[in-house]
PDB file of N, CA and C in Angstrom:
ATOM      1  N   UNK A   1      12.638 -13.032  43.772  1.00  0.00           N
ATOM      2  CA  UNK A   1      13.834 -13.177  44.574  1.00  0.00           C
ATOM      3  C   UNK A   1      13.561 -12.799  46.024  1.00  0.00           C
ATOM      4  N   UNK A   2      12.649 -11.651  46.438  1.00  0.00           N
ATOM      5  CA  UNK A   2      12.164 -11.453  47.601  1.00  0.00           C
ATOM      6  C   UNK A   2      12.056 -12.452  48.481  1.00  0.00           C
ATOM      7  N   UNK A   3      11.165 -12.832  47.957  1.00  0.00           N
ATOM      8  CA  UNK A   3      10.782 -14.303  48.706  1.00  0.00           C
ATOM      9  C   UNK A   3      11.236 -15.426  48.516  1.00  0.00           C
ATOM     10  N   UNK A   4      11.867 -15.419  47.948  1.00  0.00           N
ATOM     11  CA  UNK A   4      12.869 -16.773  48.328  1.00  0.00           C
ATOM     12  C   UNK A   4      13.769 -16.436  49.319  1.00  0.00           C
ATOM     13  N   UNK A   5      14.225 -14.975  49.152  1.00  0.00           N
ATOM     14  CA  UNK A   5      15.286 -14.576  50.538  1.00  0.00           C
ATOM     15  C   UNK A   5      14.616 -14.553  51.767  1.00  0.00           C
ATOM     16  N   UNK A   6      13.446 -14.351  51.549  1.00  0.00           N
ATOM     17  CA  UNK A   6      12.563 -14.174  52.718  1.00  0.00           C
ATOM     18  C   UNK A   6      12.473 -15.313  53.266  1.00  0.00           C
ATOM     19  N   UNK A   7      12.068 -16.253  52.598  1.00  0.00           N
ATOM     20  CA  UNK A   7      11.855 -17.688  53.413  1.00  0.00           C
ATOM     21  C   UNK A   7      13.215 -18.310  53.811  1.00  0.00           C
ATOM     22  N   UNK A   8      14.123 -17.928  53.086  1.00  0.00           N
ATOM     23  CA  UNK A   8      15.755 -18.685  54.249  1.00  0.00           C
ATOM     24  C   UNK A   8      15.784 -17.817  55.287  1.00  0.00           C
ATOM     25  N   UNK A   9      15.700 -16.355  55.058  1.00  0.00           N
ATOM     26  CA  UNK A   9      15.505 -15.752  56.374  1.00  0.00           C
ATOM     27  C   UNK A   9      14.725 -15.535  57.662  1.00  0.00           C
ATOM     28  N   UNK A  10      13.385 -15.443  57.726  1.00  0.00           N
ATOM     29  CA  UNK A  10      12.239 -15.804  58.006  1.00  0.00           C
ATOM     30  C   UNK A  10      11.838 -17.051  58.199  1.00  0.00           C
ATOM     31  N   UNK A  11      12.363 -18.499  57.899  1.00  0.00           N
ATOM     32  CA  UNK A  11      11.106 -19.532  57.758  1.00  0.00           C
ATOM     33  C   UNK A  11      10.207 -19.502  58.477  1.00  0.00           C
ATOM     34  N   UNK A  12      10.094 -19.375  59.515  1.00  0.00           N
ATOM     35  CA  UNK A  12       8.718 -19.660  60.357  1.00  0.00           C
ATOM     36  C   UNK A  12       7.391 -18.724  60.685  1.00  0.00           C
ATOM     37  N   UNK A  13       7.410 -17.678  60.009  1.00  0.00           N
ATOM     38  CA  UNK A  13       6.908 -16.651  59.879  1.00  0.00           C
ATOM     39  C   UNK A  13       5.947 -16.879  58.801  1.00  0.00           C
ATOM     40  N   UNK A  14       4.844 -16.369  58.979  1.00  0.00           N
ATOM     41  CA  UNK A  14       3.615 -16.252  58.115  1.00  0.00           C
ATOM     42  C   UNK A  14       4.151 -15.329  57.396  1.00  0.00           C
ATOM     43  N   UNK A  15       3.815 -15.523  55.274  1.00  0.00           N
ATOM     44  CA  UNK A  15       3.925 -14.673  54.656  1.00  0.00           C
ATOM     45  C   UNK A  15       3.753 -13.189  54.700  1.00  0.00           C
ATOM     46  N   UNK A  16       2.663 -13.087  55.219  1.00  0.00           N
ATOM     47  CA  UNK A  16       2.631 -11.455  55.434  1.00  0.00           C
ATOM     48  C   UNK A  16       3.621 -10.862  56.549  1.00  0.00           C
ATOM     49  N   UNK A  17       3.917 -11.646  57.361  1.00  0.00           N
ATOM     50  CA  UNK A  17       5.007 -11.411  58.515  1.00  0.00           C
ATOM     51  C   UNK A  17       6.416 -11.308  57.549  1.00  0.00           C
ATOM     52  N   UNK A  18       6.734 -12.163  57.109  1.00  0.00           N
ATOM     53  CA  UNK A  18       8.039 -12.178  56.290  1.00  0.00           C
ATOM     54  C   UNK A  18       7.863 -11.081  54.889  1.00  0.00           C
ATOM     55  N   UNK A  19       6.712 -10.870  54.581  1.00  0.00           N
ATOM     56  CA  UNK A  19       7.269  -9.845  53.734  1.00  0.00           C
ATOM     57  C   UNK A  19       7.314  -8.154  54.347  1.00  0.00           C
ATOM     58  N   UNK A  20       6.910  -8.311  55.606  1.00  0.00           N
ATOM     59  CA  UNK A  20       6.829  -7.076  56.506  1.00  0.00           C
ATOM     60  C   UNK A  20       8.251  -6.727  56.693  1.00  0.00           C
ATOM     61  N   UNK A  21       8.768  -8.200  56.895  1.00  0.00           N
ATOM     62  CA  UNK A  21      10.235  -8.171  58.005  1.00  0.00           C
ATOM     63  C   UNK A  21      11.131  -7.974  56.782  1.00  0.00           C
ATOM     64  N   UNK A  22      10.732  -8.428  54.945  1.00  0.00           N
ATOM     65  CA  UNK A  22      11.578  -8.340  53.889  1.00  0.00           C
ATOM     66  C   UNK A  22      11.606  -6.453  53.484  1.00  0.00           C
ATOM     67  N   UNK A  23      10.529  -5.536  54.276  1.00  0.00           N
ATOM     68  CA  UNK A  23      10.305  -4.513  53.194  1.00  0.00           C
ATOM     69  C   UNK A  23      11.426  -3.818  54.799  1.00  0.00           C
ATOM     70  N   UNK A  24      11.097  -3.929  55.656  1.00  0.00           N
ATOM     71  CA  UNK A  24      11.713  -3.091  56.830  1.00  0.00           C
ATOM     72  C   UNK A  24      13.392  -3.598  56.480  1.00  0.00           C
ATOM     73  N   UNK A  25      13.867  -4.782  56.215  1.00  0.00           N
ATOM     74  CA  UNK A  25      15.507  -5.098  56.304  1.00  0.00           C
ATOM     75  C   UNK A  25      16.016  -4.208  54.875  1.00  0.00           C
ATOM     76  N   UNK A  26      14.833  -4.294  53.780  1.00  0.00           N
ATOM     77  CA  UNK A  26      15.417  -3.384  52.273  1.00  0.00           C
ATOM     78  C   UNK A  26      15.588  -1.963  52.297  1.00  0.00           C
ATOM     79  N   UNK A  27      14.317  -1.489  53.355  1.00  0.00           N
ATOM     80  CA  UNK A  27      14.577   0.112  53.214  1.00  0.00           C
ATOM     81  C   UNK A  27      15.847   0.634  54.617  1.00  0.00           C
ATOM     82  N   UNK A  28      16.318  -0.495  55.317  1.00  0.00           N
ATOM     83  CA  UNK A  28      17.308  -0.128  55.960  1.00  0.00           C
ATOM     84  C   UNK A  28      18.808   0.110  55.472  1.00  0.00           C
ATOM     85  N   UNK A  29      18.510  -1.154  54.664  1.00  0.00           N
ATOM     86  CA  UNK A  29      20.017  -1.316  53.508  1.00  0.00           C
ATOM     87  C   UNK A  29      20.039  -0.241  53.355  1.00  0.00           C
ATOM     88  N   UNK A  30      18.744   0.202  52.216  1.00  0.00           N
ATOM     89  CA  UNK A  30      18.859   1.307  51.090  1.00  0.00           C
ATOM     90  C   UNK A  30      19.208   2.938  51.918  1.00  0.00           C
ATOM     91  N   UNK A  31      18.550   2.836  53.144  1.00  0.00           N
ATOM     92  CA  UNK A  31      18.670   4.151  53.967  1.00  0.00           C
ATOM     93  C   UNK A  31      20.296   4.356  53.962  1.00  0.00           C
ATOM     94  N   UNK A  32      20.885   2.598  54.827  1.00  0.00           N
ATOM     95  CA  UNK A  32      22.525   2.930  54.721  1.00  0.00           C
ATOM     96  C   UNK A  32      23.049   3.227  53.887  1.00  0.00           C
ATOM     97  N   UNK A  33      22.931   2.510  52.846  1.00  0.00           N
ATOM     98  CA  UNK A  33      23.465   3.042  51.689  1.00  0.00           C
ATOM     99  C   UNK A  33      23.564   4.414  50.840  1.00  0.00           C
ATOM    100  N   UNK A  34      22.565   4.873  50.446  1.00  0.00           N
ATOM    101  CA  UNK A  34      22.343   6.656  50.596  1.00  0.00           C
ATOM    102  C   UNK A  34      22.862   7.336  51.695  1.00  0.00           C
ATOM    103  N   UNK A  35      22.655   7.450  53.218  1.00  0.00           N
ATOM    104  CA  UNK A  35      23.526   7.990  54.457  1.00  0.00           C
ATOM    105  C   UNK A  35      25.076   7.529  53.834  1.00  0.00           C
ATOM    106  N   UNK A  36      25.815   6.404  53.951  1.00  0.00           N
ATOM    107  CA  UNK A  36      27.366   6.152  53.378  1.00  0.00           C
ATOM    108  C   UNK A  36      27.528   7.165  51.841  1.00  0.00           C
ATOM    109  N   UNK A  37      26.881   6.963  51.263  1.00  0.00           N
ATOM    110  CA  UNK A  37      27.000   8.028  49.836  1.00  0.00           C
ATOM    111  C   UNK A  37      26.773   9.511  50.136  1.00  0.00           C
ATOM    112  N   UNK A  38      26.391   9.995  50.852  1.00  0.00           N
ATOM    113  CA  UNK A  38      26.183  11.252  51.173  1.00  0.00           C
ATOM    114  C   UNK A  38      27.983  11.675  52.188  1.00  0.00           C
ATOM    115  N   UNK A  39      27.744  10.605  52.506  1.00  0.00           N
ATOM    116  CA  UNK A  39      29.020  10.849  53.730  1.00  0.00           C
ATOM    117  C   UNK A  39      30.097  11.069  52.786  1.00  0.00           C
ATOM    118  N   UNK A  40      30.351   9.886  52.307  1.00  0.00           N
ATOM    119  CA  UNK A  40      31.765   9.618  50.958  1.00  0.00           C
ATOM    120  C   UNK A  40      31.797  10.597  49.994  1.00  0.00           C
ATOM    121  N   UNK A  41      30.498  11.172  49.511  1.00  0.00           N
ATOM    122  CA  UNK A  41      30.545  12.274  49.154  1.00  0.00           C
ATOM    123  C   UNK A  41      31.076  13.863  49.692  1.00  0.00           C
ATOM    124  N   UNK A  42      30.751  13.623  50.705  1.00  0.00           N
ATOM    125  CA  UNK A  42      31.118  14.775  51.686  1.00  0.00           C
ATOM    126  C   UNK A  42      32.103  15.008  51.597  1.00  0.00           C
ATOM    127  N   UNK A  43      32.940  13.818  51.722  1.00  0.00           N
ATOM    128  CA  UNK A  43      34.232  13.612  52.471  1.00  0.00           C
ATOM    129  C   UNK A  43      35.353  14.029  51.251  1.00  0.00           C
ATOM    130  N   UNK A  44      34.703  13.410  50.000  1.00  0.00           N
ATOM    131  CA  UNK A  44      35.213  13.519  48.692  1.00  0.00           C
ATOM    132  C   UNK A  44      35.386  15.231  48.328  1.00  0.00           C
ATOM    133  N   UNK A  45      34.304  16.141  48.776  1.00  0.00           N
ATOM    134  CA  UNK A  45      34.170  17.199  48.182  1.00  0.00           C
ATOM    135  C   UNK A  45      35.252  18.391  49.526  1.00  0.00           C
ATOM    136  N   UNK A  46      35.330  17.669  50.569  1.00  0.00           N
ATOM    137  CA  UNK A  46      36.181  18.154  51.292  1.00  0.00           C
ATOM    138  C   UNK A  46      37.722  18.167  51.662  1.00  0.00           C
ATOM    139  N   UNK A  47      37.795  17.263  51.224  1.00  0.00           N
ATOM    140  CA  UNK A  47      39.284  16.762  50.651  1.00  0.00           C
ATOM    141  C   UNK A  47      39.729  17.381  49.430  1.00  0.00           C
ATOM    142  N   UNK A  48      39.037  17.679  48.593  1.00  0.00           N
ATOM    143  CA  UNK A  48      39.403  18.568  47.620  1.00  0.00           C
ATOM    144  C   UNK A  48      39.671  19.964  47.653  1.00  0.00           C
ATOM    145  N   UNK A  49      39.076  20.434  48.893  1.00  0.00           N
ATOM    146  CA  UNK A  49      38.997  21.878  49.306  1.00  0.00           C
ATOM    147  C   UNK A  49      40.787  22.074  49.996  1.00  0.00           C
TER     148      UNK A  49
END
């Protein structure tokens, strides 16, 4: 699935370029995603207080 997302996103990019540009856009998601869960969490455990 990587790479198929990679190539609609990327086309013109040499494979190793597009899977550079596929691993840097996943661990950004994943960073946001953990930072928003930490937050919502926060927010969750402070609201309760």
């Amino acid at each position: 699935m990587t790479l198929s997302l990679g190539k609609l996103l990327y086309p013109n990019l040499q494979p190793d370029q597009r899977q550079r540009e596929m691993h840097v856009l996943l661990t950004t998601l994943l960073t946001g995603l953990i930072t928003a869960g930490i937050i919502a969490l926060v927010m969750i455990v402070m609201g309760k207080k």
